[in-house]
N, C-alpha and C. Protein backbone atom coordinates (compact mmCIF):
# COMPACT_ATOMS: atom_id res chain seq x y z
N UNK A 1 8.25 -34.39 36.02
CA UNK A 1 8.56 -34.24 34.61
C UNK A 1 7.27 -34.33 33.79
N UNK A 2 6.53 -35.26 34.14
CA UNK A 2 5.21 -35.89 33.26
C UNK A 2 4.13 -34.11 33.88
N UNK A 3 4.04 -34.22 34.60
CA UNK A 3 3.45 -32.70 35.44
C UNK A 3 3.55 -31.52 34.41
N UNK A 4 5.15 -31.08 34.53
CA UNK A 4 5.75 -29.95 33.66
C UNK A 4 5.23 -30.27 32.27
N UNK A 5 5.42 -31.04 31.69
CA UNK A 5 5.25 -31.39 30.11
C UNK A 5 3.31 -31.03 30.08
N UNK A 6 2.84 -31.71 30.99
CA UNK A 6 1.48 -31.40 30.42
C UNK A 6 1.13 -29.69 30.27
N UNK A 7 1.95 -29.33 31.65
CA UNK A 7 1.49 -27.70 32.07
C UNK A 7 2.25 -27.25 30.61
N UNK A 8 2.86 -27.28 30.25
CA UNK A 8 3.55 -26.68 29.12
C UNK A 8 2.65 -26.68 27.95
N UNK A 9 2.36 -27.93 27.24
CA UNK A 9 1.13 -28.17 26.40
C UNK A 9 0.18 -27.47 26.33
N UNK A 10 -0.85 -27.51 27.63
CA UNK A 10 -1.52 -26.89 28.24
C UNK A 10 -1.53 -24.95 27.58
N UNK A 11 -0.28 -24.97 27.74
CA UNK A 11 -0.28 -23.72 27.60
C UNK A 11 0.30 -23.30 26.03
N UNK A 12 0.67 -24.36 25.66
CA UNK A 12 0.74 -23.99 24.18
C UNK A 12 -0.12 -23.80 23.29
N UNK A 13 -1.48 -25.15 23.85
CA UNK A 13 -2.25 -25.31 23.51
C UNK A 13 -3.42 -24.09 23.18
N UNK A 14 -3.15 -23.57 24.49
CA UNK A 14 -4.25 -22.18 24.71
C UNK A 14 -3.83 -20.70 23.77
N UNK A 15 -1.96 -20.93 23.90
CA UNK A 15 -1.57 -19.67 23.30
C UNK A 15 -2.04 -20.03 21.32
N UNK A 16 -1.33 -20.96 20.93
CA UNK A 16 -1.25 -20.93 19.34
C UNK A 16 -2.54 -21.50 18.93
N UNK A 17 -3.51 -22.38 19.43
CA UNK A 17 -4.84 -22.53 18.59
C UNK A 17 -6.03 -21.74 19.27
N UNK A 18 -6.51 -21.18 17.76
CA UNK A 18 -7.33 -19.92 17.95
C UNK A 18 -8.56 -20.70 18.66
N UNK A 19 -9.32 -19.34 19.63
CA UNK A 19 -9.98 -19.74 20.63
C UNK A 19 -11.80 -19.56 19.90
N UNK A 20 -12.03 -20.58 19.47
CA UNK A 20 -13.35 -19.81 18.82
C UNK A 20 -14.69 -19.97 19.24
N UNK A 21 -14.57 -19.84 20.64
CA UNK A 21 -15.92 -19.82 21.50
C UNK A 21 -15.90 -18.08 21.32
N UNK A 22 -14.88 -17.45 21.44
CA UNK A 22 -15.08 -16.14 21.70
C UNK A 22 -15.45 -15.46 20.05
N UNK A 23 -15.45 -16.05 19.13
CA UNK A 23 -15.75 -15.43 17.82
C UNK A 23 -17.14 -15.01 17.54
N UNK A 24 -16.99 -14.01 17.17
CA UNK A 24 -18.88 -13.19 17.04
C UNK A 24 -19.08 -13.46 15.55
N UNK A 25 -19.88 -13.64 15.31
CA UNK A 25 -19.84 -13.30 13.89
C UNK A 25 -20.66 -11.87 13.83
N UNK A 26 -20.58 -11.20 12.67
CA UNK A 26 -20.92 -9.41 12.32
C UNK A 26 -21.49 -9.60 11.14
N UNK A 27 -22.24 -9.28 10.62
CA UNK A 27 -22.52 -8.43 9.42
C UNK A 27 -21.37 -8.01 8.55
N UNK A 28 -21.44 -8.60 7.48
CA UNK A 28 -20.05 -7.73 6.59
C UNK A 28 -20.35 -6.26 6.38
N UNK A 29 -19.47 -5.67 6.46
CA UNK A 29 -19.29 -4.37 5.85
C UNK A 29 -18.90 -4.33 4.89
N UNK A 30 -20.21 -3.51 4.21
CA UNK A 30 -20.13 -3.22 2.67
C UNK A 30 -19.29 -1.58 2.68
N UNK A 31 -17.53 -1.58 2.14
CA UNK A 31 -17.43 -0.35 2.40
C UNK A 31 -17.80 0.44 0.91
N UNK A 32 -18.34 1.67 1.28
CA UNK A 32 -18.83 2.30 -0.33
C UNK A 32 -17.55 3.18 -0.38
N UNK A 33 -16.89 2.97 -1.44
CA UNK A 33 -16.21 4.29 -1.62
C UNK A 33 -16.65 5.86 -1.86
N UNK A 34 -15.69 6.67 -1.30
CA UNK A 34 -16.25 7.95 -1.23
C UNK A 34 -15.94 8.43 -2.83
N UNK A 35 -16.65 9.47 -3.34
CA UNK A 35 -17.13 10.07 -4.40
C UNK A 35 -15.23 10.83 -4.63
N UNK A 36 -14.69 10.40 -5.88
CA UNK A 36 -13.38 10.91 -6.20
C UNK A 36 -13.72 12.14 -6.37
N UNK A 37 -13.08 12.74 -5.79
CA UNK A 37 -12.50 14.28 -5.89
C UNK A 37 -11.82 14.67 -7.23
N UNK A 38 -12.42 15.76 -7.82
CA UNK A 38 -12.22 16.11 -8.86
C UNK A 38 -10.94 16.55 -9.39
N UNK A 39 -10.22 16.13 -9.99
CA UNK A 39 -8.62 16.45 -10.29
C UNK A 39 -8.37 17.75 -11.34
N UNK A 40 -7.44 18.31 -10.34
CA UNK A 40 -7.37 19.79 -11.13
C UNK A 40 -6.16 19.45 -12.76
N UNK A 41 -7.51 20.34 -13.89
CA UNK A 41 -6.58 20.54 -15.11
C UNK A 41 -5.07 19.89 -15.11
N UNK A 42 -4.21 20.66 -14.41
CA UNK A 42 -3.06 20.38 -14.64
C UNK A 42 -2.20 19.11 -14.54
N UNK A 43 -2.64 18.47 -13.21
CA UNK A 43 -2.40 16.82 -12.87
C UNK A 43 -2.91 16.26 -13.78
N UNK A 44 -4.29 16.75 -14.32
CA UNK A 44 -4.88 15.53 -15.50
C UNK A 44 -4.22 15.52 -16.70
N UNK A 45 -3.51 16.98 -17.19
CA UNK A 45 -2.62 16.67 -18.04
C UNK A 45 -1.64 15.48 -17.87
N UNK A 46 -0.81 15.97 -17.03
CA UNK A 46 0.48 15.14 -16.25
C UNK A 46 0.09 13.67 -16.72
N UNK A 47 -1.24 13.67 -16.12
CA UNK A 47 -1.63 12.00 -16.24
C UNK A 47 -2.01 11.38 -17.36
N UNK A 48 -2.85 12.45 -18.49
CA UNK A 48 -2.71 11.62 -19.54
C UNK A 48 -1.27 11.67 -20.71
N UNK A 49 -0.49 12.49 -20.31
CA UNK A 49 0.49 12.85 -21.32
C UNK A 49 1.44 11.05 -20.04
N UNK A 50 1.31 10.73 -19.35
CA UNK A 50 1.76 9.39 -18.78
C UNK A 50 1.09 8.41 -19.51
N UNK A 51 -0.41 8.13 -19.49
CA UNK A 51 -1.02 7.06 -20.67
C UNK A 51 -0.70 7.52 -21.72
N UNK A 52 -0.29 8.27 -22.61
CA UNK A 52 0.25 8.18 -24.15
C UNK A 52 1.29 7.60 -23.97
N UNK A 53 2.54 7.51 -23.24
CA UNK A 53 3.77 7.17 -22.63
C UNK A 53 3.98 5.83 -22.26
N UNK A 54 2.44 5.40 -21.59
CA UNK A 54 2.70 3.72 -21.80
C UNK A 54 2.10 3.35 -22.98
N UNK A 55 1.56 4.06 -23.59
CA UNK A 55 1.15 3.23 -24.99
C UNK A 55 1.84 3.68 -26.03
N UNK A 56 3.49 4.30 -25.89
CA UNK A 56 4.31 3.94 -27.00
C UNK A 56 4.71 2.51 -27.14
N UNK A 57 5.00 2.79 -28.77
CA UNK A 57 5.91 1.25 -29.21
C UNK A 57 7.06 1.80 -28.70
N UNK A 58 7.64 1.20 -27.54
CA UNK A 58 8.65 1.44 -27.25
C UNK A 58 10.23 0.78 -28.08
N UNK A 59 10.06 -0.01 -28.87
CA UNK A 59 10.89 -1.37 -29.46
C UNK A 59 11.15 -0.07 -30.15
N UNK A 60 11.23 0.49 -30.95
CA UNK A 60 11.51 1.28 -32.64
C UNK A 60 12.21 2.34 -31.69
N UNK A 61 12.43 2.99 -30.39
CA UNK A 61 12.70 4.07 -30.21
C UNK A 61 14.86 3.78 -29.53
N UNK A 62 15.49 4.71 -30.19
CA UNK A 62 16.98 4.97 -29.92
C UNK A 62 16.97 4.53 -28.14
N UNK A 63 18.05 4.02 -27.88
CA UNK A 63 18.36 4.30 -26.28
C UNK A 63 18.09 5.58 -25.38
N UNK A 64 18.63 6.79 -26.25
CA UNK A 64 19.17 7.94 -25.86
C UNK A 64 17.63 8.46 -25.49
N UNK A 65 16.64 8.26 -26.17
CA UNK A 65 15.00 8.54 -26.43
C UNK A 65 14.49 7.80 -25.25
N UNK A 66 14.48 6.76 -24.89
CA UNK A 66 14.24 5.76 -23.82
C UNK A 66 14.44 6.31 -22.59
N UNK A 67 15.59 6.93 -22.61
CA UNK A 67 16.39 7.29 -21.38
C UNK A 67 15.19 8.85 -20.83
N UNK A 68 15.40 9.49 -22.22
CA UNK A 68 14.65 10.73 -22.18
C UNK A 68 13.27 10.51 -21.53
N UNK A 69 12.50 9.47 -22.25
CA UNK A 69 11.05 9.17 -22.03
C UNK A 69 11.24 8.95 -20.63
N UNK A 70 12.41 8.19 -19.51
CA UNK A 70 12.05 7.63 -18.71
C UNK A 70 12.60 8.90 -17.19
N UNK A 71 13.31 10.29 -17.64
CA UNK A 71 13.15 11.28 -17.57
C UNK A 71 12.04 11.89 -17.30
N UNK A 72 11.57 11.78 -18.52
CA UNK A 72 9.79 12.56 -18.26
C UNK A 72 9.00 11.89 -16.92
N UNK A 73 9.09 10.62 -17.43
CA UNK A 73 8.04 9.70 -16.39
C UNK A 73 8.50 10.48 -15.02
N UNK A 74 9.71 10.53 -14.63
CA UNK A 74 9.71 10.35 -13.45
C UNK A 74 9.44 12.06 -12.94
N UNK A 75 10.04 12.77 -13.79
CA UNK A 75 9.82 14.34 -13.35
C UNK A 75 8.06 14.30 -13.58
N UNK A 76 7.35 14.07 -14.11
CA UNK A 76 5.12 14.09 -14.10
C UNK A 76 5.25 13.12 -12.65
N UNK A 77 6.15 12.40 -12.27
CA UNK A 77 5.30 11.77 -11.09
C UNK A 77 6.05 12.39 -10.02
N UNK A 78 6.90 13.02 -10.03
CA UNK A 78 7.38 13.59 -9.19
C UNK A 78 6.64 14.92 -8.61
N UNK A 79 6.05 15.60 -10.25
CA UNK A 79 4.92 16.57 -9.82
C UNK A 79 3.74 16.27 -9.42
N UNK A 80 3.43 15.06 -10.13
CA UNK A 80 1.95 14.46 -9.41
C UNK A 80 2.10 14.51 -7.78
N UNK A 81 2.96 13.99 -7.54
CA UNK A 81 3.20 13.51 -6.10
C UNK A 81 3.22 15.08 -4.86
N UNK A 82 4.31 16.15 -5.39
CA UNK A 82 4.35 17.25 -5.02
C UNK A 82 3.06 18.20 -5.36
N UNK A 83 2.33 17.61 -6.10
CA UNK A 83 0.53 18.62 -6.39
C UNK A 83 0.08 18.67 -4.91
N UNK A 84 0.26 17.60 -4.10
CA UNK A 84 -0.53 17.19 -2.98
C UNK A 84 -1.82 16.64 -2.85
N UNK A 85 -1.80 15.50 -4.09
CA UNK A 85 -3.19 14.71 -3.92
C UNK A 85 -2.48 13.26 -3.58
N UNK A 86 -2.59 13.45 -2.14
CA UNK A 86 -2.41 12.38 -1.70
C UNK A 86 -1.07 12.20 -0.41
N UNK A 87 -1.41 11.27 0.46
CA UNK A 87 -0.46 11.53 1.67
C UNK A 87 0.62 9.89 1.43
N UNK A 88 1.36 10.34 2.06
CA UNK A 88 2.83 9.32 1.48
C UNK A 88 3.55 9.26 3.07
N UNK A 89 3.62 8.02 3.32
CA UNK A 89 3.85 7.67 4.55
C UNK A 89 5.41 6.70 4.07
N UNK A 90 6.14 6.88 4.50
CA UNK A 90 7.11 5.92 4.21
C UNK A 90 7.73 4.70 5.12
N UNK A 91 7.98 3.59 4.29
CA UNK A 91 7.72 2.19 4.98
C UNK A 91 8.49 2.58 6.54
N UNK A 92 9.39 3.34 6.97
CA UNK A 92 10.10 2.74 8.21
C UNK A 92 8.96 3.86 9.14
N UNK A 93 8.31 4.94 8.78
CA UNK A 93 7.36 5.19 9.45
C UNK A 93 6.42 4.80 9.54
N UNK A 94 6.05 3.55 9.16
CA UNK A 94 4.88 2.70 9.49
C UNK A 94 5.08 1.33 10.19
N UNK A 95 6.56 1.28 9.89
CA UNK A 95 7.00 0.01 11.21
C UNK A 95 7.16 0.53 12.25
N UNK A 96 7.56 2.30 12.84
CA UNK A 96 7.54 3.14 14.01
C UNK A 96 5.98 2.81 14.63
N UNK A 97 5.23 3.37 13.46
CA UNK A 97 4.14 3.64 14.37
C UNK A 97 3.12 2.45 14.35
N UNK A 98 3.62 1.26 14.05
CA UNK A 98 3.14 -0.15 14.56
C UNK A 98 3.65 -0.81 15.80
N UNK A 99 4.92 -0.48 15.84
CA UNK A 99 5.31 -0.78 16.86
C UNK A 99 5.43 0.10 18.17
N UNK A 100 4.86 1.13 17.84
CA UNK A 100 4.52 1.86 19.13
C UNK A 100 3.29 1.88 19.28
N UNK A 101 2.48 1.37 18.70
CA UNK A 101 1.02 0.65 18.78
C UNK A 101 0.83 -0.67 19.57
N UNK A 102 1.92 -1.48 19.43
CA UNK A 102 2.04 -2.54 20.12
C UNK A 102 2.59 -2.77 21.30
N UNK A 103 3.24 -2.00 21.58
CA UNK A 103 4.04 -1.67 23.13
C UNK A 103 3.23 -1.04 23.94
N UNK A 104 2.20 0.02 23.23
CA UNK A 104 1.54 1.04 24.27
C UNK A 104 0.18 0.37 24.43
């Protein structure tokens, strides 16, 4: 019993506290961001006719107007999104391909 209990420890010991003889230390990486790509006319509309949109007084405006404004928002980001600047991975395809990262 006294045997088993240590071997067990033993091995708990090794699995859950991190092992830090094996730790390297590196050089940080400084990452530079790459140079933004120039956004075509039309998205930049989209996008600033969205900043005028958050900088209404929204308080003074009817429901029916609210509803409208929140209409717009979503049809400009819906086109932003369909322009194709930018790739869109969605959450259960990134728990797929984590976990087939981890199995293989």
């Amino acid at each position: 019993m006294k045997k088993s209990l240590i071997i067990l420890l033993m091995m708990v010991s090794l699995v859950a506290l991190p092992n830090t003889m094996m730790a390297a230390e590196k050089a940080p990486i400084h990452a530079t961001a790459p140079a933004p790509a120039e956004i075509p006319a039309e998205v930049q509309v989209m996008l600033n006719r969205l900043e005028e949109i958050k900088e209404l007084d929204k308080s003074e405006l009817s429901s029916s107007e609210k509803k409208a404004l929140r209409k717009e928002v979503r049809k400009i980001k819906k086109d932003v999104r369909a322009s194709g600047n930018g790739l869109y991975i969605s959450s259960g395809a990134i728990i797929i391909i984590l976990l087939l990262i981890i199995i293989l």
